[in-house]
N, C-alpha and C. Protein backbone atom coordinates (compact mmCIF):
# COMPACT_ATOMS: atom_id res chain seq x y z
N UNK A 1 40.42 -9.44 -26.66
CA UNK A 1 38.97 -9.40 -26.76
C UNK A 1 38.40 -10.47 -25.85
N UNK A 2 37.06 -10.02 -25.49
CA UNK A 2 36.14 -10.89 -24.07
C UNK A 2 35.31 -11.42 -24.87
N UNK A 3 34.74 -12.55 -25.47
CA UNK A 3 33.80 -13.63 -25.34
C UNK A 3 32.90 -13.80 -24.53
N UNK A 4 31.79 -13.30 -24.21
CA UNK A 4 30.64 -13.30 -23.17
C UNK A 4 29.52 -14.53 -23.89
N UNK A 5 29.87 -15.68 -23.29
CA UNK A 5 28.81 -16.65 -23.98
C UNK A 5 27.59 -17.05 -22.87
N UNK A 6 26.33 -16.88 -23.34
CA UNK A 6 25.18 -17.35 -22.32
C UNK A 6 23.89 -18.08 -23.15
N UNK A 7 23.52 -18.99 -22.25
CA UNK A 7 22.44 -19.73 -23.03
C UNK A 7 21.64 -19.86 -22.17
N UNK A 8 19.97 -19.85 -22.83
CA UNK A 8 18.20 -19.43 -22.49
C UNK A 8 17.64 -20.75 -23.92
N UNK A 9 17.05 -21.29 -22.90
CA UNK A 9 16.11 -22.63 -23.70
C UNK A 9 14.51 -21.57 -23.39
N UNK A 10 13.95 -22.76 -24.49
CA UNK A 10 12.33 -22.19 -24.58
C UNK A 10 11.91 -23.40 -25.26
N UNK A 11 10.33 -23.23 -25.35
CA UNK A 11 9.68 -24.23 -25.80
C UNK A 11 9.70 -23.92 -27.24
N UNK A 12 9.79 -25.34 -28.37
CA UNK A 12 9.32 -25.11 -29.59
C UNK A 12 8.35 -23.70 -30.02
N UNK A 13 6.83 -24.00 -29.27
CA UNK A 13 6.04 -22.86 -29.34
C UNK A 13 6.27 -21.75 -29.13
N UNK A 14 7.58 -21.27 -27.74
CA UNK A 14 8.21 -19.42 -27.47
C UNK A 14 9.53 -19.43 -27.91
N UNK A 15 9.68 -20.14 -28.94
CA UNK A 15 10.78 -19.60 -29.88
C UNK A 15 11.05 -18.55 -30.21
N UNK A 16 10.09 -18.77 -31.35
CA UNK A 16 9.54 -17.76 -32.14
C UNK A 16 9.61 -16.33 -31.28
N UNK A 17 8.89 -16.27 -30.20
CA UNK A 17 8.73 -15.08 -29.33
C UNK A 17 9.75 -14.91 -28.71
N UNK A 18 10.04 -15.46 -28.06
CA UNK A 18 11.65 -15.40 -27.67
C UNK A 18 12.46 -14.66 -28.52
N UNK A 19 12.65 -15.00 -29.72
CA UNK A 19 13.78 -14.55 -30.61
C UNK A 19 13.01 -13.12 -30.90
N UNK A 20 11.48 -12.69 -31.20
CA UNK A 20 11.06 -11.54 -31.23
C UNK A 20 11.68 -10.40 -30.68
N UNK A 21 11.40 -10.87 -29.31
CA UNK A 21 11.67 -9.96 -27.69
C UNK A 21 13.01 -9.79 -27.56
N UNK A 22 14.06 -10.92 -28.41
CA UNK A 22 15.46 -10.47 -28.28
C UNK A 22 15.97 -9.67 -29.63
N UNK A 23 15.60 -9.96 -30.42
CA UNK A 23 15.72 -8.82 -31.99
C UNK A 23 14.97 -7.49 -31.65
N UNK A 24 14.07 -7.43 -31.02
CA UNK A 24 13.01 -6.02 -31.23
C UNK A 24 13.47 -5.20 -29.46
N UNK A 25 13.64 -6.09 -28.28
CA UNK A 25 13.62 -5.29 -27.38
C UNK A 25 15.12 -5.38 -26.90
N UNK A 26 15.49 -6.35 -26.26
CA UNK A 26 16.23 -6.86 -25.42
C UNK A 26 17.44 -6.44 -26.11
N UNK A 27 18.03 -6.45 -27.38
CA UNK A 27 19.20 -5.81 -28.22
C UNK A 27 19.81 -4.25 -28.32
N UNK A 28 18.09 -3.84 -28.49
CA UNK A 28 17.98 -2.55 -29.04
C UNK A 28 18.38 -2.27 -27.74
N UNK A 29 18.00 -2.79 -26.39
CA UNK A 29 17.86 -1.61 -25.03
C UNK A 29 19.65 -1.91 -25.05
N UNK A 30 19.86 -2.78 -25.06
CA UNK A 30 21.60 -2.83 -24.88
C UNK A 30 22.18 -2.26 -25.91
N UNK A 31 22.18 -2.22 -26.99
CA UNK A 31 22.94 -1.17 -28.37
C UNK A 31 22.36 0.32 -27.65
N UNK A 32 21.44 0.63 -27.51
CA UNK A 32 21.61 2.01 -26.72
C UNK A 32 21.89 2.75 -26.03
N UNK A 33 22.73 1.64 -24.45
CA UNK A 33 23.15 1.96 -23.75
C UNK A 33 25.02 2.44 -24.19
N UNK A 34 25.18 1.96 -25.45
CA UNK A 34 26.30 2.61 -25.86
C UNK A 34 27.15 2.43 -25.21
N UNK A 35 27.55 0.94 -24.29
CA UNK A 35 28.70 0.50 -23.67
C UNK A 35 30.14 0.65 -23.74
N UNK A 36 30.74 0.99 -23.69
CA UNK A 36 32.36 1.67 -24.00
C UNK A 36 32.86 -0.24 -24.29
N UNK A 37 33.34 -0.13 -25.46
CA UNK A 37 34.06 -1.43 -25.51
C UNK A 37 33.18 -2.81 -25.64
N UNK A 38 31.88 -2.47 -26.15
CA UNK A 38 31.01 -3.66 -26.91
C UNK A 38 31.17 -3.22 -27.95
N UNK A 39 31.44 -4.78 -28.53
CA UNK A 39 32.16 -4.56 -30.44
C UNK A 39 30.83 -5.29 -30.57
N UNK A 40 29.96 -6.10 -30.32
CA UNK A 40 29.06 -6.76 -30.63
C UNK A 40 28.14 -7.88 -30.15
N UNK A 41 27.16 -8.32 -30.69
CA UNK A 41 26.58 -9.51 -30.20
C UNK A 41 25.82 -10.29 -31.37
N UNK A 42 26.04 -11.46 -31.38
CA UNK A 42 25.55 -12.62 -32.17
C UNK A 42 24.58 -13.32 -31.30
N UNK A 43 23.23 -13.89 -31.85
CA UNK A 43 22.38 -14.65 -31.50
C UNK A 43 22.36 -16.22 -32.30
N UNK A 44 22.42 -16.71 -31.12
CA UNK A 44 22.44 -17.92 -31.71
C UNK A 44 21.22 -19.37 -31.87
N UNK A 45 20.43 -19.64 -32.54
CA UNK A 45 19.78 -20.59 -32.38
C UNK A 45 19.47 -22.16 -32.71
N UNK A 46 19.30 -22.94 -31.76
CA UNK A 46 19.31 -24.66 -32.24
C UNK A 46 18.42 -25.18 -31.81
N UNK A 47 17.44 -25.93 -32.87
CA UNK A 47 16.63 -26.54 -32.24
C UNK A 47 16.85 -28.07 -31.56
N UNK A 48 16.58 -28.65 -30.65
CA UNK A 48 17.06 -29.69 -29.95
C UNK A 48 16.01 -30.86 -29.84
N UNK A 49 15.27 -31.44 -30.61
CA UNK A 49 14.68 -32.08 -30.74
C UNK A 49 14.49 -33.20 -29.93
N UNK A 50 15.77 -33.62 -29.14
CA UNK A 50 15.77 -35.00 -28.64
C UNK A 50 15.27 -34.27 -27.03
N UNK A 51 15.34 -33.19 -27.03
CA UNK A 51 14.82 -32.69 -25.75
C UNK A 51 13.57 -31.88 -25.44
N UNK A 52 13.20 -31.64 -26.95
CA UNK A 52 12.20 -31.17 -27.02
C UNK A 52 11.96 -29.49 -26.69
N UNK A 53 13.61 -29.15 -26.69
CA UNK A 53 13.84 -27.38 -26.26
C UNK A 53 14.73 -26.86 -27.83
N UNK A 54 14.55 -25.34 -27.52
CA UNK A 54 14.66 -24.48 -28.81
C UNK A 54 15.84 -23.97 -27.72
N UNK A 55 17.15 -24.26 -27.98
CA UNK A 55 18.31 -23.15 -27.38
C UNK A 55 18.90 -21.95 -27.93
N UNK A 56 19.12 -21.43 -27.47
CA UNK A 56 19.13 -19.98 -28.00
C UNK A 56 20.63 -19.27 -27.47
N UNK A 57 21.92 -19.23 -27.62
CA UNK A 57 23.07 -18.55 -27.12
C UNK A 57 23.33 -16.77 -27.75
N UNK A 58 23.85 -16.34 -26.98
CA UNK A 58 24.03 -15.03 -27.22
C UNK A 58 25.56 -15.04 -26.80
N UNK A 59 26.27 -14.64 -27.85
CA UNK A 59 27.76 -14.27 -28.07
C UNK A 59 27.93 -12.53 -28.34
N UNK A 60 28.64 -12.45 -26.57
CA UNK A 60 28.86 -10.54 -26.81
C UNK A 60 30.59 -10.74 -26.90
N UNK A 61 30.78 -9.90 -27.55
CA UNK A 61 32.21 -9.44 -27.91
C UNK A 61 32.67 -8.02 -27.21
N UNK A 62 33.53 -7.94 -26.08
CA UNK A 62 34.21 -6.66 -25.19
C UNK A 62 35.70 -6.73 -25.79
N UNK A 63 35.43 -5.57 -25.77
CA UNK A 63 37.22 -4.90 -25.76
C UNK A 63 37.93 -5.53 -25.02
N UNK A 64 37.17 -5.46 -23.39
CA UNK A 64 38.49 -5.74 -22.24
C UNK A 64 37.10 -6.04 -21.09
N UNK A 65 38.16 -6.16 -20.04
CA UNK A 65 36.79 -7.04 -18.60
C UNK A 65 36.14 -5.48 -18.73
N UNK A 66 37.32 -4.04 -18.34
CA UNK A 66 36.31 -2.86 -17.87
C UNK A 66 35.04 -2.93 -19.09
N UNK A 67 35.08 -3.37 -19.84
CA UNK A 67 33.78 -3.26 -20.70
C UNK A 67 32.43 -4.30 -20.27
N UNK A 68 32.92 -5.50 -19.96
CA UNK A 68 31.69 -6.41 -19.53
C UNK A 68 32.00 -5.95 -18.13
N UNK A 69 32.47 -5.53 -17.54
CA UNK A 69 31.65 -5.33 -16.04
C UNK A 69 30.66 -3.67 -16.22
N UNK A 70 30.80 -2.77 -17.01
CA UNK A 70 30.11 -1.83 -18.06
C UNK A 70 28.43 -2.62 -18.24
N UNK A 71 28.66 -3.86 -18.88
CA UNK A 71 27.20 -4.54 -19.16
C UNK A 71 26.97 -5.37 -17.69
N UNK A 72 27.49 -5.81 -17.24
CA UNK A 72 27.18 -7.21 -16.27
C UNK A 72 27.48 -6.68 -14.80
N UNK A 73 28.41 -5.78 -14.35
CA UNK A 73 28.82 -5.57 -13.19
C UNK A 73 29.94 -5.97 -12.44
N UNK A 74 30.57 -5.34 -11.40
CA UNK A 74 31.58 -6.15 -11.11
C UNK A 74 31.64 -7.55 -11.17
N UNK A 75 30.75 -8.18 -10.84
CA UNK A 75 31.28 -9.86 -10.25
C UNK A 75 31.26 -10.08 -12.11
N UNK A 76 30.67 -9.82 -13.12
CA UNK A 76 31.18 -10.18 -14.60
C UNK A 76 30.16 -11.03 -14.98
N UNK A 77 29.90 -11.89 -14.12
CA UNK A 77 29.45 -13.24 -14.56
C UNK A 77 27.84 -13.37 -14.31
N UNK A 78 27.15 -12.60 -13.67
CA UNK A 78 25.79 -12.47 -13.78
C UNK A 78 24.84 -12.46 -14.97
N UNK A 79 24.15 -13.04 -14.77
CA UNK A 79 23.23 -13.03 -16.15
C UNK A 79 22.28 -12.14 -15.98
N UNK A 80 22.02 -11.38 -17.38
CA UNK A 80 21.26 -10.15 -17.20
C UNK A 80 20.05 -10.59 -17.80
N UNK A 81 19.18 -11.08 -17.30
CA UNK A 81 17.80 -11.46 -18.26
C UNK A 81 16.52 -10.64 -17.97
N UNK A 82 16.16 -9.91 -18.56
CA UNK A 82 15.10 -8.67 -18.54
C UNK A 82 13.71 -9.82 -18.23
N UNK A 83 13.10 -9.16 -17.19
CA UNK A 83 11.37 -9.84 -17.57
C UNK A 83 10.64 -10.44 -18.62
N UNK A 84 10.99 -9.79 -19.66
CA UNK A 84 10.63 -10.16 -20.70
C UNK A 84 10.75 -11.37 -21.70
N UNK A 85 11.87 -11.37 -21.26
CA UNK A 85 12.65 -13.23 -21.48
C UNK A 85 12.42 -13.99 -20.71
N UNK A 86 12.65 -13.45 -19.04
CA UNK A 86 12.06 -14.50 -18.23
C UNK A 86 10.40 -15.27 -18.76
N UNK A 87 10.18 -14.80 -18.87
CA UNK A 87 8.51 -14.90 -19.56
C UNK A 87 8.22 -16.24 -20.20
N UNK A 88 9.23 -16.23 -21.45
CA UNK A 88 9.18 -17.49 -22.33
C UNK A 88 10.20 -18.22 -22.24
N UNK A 89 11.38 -17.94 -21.31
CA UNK A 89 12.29 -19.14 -21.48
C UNK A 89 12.05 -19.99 -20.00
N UNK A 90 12.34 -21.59 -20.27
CA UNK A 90 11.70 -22.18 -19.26
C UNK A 90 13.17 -22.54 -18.20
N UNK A 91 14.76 -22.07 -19.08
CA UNK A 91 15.40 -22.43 -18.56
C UNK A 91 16.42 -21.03 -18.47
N UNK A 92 17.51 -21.15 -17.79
CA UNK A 92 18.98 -19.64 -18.71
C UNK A 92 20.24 -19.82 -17.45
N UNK A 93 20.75 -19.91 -18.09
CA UNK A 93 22.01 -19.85 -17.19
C UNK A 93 22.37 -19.26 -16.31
N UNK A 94 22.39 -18.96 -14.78
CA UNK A 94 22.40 -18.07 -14.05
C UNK A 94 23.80 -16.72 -14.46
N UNK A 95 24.93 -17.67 -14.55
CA UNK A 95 26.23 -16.83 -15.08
C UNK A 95 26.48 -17.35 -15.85
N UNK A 96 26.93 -16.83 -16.97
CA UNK A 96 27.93 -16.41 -18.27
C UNK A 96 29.16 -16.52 -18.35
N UNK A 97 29.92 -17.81 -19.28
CA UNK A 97 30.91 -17.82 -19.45
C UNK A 97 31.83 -16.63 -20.28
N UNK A 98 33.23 -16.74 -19.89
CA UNK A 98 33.79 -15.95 -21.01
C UNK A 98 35.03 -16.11 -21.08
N UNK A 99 35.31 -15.87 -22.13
CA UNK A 99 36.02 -16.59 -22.85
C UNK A 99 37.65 -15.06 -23.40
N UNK A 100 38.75 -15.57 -23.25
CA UNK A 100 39.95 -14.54 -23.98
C UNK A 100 39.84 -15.24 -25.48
N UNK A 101 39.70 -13.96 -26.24
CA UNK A 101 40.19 -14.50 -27.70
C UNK A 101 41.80 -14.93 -27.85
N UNK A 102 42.18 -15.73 -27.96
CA UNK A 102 43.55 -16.45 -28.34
C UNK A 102 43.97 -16.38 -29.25
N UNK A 103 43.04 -16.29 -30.10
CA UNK A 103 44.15 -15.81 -31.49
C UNK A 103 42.51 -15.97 -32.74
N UNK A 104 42.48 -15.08 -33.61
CA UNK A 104 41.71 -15.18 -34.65
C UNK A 104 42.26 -15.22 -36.14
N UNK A 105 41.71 -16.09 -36.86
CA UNK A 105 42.21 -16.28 -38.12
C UNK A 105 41.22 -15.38 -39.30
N UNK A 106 41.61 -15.28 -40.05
CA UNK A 106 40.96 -14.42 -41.62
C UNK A 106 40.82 -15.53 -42.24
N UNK A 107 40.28 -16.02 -43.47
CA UNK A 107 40.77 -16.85 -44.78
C UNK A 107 41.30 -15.93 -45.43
N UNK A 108 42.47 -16.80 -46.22
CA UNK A 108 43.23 -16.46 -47.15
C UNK A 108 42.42 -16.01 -48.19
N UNK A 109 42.81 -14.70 -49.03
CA UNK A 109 42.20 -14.56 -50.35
C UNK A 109 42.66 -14.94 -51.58
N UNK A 110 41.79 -16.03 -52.16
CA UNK A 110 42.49 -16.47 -53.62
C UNK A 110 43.02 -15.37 -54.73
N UNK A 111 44.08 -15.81 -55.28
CA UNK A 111 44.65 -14.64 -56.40
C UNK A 111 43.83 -14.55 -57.69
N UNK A 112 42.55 -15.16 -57.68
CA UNK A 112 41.61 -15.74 -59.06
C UNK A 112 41.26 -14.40 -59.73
């Protein structure tokens, strides 16, 4: 499994909107495109006080690379940021790390 990690700052004030535009638009248009080999995506948010920015990471989960080059394109590592984000974030990563899953753990289930 592929780890697609990318991070988009915003101001305290386009948080809020920010996280709107990525729950209501920016998700939905990618869950529809029905990518062969996206298991998922997690949003992530922290506010950063000592900097005075709201960070925001997005964790996509691929089968295999043919799946993120499916979302991202050959070169993989491009960041895909719709207009719409451009809008309110003041910062975003041009490319996207990613990451091989190495090994994942379960917790144990108690016998209670």
């Amino acid at each position: 499994m592929i780890i697609r990690i990318w991070h988009g700052w915003t101001t305290p004030e386009n948080a809020d909107a920010y996280e709107t535009v990525l729950n209501t638009t920016i998700v939905p248009g990618i869950m529809a495109k029905r990518i062969p080999g996206l298991q998922g995506l997690d949003i992530l948010r922290r506010a950063d006080g000592d900097a005075g920015e709201v960070e925001f990471i997005t964790a996509m989960s691929f089968d295999n690379w043919a799946a993120v080059e499916a979302f991202a394109g050959k070169s993989r590592t491009g960041s895909v940021v719709p207009p719409a984000a451009r809008e309110v974030l003041t910062r975003f990563d041009e490319h996207s790390q990613h990451y091989e899953v190495a090994a994942h753990h379960e917790p144990i289930e108690s016998g209670g």
